[in-house]
C-alpha atoms as a PDB file:
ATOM      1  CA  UNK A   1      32.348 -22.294  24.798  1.00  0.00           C
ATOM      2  CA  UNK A   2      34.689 -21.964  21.435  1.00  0.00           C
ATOM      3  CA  UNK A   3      31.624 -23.716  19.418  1.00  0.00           C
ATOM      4  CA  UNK A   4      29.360 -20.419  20.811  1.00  0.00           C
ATOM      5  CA  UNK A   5      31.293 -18.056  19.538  1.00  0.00           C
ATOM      6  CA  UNK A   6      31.813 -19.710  16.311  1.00  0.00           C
ATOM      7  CA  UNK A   7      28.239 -19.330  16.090  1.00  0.00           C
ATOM      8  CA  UNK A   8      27.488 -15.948  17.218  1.00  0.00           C
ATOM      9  CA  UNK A   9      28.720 -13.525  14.165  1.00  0.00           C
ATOM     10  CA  UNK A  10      26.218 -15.909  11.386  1.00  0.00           C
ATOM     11  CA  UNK A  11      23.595 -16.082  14.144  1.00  0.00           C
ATOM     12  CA  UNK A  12      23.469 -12.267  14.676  1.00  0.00           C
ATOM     13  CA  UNK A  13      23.628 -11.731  10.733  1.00  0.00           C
ATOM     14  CA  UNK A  14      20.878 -14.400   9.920  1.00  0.00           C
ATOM     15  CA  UNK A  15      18.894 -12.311  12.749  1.00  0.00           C
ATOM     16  CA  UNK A  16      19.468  -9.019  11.164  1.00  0.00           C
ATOM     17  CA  UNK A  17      18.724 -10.612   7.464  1.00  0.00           C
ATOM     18  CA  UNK A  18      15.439 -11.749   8.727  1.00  0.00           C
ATOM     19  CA  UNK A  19      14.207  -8.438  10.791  1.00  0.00           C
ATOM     20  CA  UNK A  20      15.388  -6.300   7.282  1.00  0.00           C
ATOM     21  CA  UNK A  21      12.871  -8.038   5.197  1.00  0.00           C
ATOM     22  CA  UNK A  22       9.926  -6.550   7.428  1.00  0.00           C
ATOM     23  CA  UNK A  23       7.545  -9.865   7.600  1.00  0.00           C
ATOM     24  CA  UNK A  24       6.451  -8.993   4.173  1.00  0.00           C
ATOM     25  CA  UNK A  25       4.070  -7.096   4.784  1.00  0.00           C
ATOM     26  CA  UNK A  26       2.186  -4.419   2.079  1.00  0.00           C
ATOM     27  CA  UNK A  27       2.396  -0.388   2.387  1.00  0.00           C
ATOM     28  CA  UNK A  28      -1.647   0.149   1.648  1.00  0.00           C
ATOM     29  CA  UNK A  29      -0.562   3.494  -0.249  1.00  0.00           C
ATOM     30  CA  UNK A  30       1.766   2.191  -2.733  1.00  0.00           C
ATOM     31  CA  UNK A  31       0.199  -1.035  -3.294  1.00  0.00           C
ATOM     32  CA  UNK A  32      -2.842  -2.133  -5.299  1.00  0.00           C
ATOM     33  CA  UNK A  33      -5.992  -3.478  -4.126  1.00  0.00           C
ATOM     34  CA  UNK A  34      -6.231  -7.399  -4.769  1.00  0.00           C
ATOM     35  CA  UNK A  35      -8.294  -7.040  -8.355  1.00  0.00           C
ATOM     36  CA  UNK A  36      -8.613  -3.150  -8.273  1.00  0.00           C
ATOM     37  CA  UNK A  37      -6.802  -0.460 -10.071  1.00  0.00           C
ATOM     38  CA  UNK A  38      -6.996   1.638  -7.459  1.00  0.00           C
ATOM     39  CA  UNK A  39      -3.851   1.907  -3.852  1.00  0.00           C
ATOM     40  CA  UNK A  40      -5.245   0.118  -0.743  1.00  0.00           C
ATOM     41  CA  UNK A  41      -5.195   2.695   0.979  1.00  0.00           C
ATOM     42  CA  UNK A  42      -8.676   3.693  -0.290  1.00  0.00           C
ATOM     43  CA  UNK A  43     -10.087   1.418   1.938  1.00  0.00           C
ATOM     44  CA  UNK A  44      -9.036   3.745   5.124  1.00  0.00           C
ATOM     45  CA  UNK A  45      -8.479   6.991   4.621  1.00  0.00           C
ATOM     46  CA  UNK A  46     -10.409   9.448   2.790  1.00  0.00           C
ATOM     47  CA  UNK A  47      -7.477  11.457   1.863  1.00  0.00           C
ATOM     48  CA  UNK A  48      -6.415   8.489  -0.134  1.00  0.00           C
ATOM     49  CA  UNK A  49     -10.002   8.326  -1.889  1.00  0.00           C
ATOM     50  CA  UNK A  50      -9.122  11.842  -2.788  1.00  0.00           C
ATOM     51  CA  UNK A  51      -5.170  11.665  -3.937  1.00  0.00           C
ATOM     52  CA  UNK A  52      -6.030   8.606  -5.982  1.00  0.00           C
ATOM     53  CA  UNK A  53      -9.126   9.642  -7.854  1.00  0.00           C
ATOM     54  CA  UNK A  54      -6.976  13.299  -8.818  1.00  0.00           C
ATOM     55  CA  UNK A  55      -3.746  11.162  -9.700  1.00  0.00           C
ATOM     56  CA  UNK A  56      -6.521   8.419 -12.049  1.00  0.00           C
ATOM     57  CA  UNK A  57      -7.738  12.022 -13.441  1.00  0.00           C
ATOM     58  CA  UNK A  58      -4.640  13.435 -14.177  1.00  0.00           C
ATOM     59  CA  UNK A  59      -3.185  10.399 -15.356  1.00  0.00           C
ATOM     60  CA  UNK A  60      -6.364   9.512 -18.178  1.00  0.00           C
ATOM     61  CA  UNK A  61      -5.533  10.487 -21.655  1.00  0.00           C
ATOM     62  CA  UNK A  62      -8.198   8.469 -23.423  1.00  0.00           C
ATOM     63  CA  UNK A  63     -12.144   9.359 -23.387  1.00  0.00           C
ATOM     64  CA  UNK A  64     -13.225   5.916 -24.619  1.00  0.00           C
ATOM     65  CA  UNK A  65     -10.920   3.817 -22.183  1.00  0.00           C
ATOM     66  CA  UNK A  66     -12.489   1.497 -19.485  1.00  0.00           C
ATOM     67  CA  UNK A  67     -12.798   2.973 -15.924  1.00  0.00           C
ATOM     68  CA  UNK A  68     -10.958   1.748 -13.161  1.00  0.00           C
ATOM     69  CA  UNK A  69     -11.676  -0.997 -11.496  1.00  0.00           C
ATOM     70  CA  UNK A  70     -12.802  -1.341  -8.114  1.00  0.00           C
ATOM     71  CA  UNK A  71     -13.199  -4.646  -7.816  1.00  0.00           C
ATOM     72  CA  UNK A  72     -14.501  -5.479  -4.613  1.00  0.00           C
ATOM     73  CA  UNK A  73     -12.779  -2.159  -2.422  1.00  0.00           C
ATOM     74  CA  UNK A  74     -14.857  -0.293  -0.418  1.00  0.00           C
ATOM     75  CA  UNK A  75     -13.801   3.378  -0.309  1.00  0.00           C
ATOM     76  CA  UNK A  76     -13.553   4.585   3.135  1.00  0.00           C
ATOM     77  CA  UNK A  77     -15.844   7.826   4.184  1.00  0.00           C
ATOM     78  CA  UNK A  78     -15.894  10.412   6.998  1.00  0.00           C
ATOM     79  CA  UNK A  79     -18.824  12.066   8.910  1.00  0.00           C
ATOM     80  CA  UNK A  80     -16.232  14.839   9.864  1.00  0.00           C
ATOM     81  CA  UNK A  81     -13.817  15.174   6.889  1.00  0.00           C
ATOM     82  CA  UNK A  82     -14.415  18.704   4.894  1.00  0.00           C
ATOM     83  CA  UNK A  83     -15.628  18.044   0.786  1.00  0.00           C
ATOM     84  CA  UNK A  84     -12.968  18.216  -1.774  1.00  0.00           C
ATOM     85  CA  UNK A  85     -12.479  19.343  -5.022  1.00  0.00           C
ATOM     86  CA  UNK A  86     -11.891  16.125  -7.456  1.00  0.00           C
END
């Protein structure tokens, strides 16, 4: 029973270690695209399409720079969403 206890407090912090790194997983809208220039989260949801293409407008100072890159994202679209100004 002594050897349990002597295990329980790094036990319970090794658990808590591993559930505060969150599997690793990516947040689509602060992350790029693999090989785009463009968040992840363009791929599903249109207000992202939106946000992104005003924040690449804002952000372009040069006329004769490349656009951004795509890669191989497919924007997501919306039979029901309302048009908006870009």
């Amino acid at each position: 029973m002594k050897q349990i206890k002597q295990w329980t407090i790094p036990a319970v912090l090794a658990l808590g270690l591993l559930g505060a790194c969150g599997g690793g997983s990516v947040d689509p809208l602060t992350q790029n695209a693999p090989g785009a220039d463009v968040v992840a989260g363009v791929e599903v949801k249109t207000s992202v399409v939106v946000s992104e293409a005003q924040r690449l407008t804002a952000a372009s100072t040069n006329d004769t720079a490349e656009p951004a890159s795509l890669g191989s994202v497919t924007l997501a679209t919306s039979e029901t969403d309302e048009p908006a100004d870009i």
